[in-house]
Protein backbone atom coordinates (compact mmCIF):
# COMPACT_ATOMS: atom_id res chain seq x y z
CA UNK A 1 103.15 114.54 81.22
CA UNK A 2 104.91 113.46 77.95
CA UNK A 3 108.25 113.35 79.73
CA UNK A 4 106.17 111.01 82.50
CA UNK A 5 106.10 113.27 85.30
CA UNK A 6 102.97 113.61 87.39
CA UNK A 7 103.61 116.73 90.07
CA UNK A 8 105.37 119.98 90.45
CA UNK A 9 108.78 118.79 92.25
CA UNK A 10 107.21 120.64 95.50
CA UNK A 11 104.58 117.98 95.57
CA UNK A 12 102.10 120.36 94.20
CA UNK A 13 100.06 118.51 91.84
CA UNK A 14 97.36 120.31 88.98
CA UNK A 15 95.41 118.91 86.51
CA UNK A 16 97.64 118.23 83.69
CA UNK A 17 95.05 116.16 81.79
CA UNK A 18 91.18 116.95 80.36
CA UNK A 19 88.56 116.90 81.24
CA UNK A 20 87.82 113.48 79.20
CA UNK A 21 90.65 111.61 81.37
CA UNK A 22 89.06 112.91 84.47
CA UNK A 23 85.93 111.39 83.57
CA UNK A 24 86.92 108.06 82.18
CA UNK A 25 88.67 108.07 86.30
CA UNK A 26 85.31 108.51 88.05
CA UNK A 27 84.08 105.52 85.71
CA UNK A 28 87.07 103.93 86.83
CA UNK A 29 86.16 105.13 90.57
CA UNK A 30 82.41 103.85 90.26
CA UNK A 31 83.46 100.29 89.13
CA UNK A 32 86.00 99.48 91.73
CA UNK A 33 85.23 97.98 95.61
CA UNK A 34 88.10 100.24 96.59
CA UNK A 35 90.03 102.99 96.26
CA UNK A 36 93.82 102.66 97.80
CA UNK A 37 95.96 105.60 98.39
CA UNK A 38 99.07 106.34 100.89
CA UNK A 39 99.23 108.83 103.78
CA UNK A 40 101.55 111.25 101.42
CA UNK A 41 98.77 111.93 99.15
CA UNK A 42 96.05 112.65 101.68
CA UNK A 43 98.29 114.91 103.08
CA UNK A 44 99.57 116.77 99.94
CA UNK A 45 96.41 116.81 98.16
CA UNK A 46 93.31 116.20 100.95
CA UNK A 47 91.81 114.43 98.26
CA UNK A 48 87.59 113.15 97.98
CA UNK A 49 88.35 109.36 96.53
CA UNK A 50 85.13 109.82 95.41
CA UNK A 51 82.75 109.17 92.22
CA UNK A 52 81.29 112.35 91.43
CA UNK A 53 79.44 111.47 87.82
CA UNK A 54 75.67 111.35 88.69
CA UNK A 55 74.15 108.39 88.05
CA UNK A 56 72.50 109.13 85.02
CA UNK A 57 75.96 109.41 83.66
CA UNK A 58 77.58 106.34 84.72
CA UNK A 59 74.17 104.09 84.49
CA UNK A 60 71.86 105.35 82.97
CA UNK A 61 69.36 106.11 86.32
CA UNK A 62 71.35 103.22 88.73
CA UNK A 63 71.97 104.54 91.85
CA UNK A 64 76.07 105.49 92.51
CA UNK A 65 77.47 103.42 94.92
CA UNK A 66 80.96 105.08 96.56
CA UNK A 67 84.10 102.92 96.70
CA UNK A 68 85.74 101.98 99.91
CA UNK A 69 88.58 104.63 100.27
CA UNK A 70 91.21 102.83 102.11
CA UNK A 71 94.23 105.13 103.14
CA UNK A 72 97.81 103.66 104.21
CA UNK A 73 98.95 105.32 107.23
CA UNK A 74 101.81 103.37 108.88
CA UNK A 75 102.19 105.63 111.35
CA UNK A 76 98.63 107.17 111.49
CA UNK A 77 99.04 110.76 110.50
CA UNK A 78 95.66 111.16 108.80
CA UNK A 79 94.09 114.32 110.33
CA UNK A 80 90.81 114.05 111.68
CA UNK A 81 89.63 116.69 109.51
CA UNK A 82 90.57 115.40 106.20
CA UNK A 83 87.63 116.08 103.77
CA UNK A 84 87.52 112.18 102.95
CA UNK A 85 86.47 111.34 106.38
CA UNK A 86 83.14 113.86 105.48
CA UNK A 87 81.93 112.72 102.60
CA UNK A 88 79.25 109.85 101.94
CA UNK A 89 80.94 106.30 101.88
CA UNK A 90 83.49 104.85 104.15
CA UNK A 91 86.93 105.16 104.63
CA UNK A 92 89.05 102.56 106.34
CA UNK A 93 92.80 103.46 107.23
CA UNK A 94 95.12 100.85 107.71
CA UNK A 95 98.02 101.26 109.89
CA UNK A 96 100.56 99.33 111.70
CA UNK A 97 100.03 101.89 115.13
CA UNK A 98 98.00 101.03 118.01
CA UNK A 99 97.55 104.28 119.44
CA UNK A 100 94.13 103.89 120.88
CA UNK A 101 93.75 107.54 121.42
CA UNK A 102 94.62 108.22 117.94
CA UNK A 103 92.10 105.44 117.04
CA UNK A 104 89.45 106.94 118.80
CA UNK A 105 89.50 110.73 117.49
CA UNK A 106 89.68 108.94 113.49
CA UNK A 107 86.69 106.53 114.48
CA UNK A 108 85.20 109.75 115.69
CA UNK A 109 85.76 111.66 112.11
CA UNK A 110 84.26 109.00 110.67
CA UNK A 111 87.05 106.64 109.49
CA UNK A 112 87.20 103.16 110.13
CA UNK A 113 90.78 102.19 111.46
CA UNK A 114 92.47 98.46 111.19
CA UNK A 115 96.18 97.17 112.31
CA UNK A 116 98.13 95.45 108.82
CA UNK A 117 101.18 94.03 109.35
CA UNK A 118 104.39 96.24 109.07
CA UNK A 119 107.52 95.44 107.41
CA UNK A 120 110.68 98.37 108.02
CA UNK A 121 108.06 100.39 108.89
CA UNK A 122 106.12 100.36 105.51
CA UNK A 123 102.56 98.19 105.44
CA UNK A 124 103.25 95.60 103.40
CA UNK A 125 101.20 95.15 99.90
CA UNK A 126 100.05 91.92 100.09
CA UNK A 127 98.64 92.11 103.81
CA UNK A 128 97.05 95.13 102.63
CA UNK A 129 95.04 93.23 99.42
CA UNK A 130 94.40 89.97 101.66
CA UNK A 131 92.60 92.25 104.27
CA UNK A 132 90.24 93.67 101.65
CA UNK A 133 89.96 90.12 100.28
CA UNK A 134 88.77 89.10 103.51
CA UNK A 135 85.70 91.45 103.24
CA UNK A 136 85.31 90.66 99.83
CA UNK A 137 86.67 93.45 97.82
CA UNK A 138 87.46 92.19 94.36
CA UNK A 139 88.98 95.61 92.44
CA UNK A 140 91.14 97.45 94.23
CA UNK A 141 92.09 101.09 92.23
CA UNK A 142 95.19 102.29 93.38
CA UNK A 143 95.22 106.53 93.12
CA UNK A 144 98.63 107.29 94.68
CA UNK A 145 101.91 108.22 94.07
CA UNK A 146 105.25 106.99 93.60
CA UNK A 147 106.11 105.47 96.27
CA UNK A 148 102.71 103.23 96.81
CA UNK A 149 102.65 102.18 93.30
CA UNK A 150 106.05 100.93 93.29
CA UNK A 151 105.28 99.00 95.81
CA UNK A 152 102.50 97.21 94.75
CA UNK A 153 104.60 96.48 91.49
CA UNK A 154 107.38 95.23 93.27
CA UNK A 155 105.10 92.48 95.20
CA UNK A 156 103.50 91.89 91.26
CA UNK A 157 100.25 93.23 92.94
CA UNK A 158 99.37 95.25 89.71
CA UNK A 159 96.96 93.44 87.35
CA UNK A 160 96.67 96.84 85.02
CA UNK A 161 97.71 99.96 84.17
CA UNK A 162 95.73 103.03 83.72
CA UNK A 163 97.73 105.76 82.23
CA UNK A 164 96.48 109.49 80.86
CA UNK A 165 99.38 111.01 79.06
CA UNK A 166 98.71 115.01 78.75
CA UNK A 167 101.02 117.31 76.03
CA UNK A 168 103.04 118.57 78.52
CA UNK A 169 106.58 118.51 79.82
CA UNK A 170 107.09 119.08 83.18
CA UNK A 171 110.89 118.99 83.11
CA UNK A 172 113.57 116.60 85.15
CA UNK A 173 112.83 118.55 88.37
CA UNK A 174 108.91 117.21 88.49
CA UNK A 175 107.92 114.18 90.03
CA UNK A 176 107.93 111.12 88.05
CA UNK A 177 105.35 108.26 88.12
């Protein structure tokens, strides 16, 4: 929003921008090796991390390839059921838990599950990126909030900065970015 807020203090989030900011996003989506969000957004918004243009949109007739979603789960909280974990692509969630039971019913789902280092109990940026690096994802899009992004901005992780402002204000009480 104008007054840089980016969810209902609740944690509700809505669309706030167009629709022309929600597409330029799934281009965003389709070029990236990975999509990088935190365990607080999967479960306040059990979001896709998907591209949804067609390909005809994005490529003129290429075929769509899905980004990695990687989810950061420190304690591994990601339900089994999360719609992520059912769509085409992969999704890898990093944690720093090694609950083997919990391992198995994600791997189960669907979901791909790794150990990153830990640091007070928080995964720590840079582990994070040198894991992907190791299977040779270049572009990482981080889709999170707050908390995740400050993160990777503290560590200097952030090459670039996306941001859609809408004509809104939100008010003090709304989350900011």
């Amino acid at each position: 929003s104008l007054d840089g807020r980016t969810a209902m203090a609740s944690g509700e989030s809505r669309w706030i921008t167009g629709a022309a900011a929600r597409e330029d996003v799934q281009r965003l989506r389709a070029r990236s090796s990975a999509i990088v969000t935190g365990i607080g957004t999967v479960l306040a918004d059990d979001p896709s991390m998907n591209v949804r243009l067609t390909a005809d949109q994005l490529y003129a007739g290429e075929p769509v390839r899905q980004p990695l979603r990687v989810v950061l789960d420190s304690r591994l909280r990601t339900p089994p059921q999360a719609r992520m974990l059912k769509l085409p692509g992969e999704t890898l969630l990093l944690t720093g838990v090694k609950d083997s039971e919990r391992w198995q019913d994600l791997q189960q789902a669907g979901a791909e599950v790794a150990l990153v280092e830990l640091e007070q109990g928080q995964l720590l940026p840079g582990a994070v990126l040198r894991l992907l690096a190791q299977r040779e994802i270049n572009e990482v899009l981080l889709e999170c909030g707050a908390t995740l992004a400050g993160a990777f901005m503290r560590a200097g992780l952030v090459d670039e900065l996306v941001l859609y402002v809408a004509p809104h204000l939100m008010g003090d009480s709304a989350r900011g970015l």
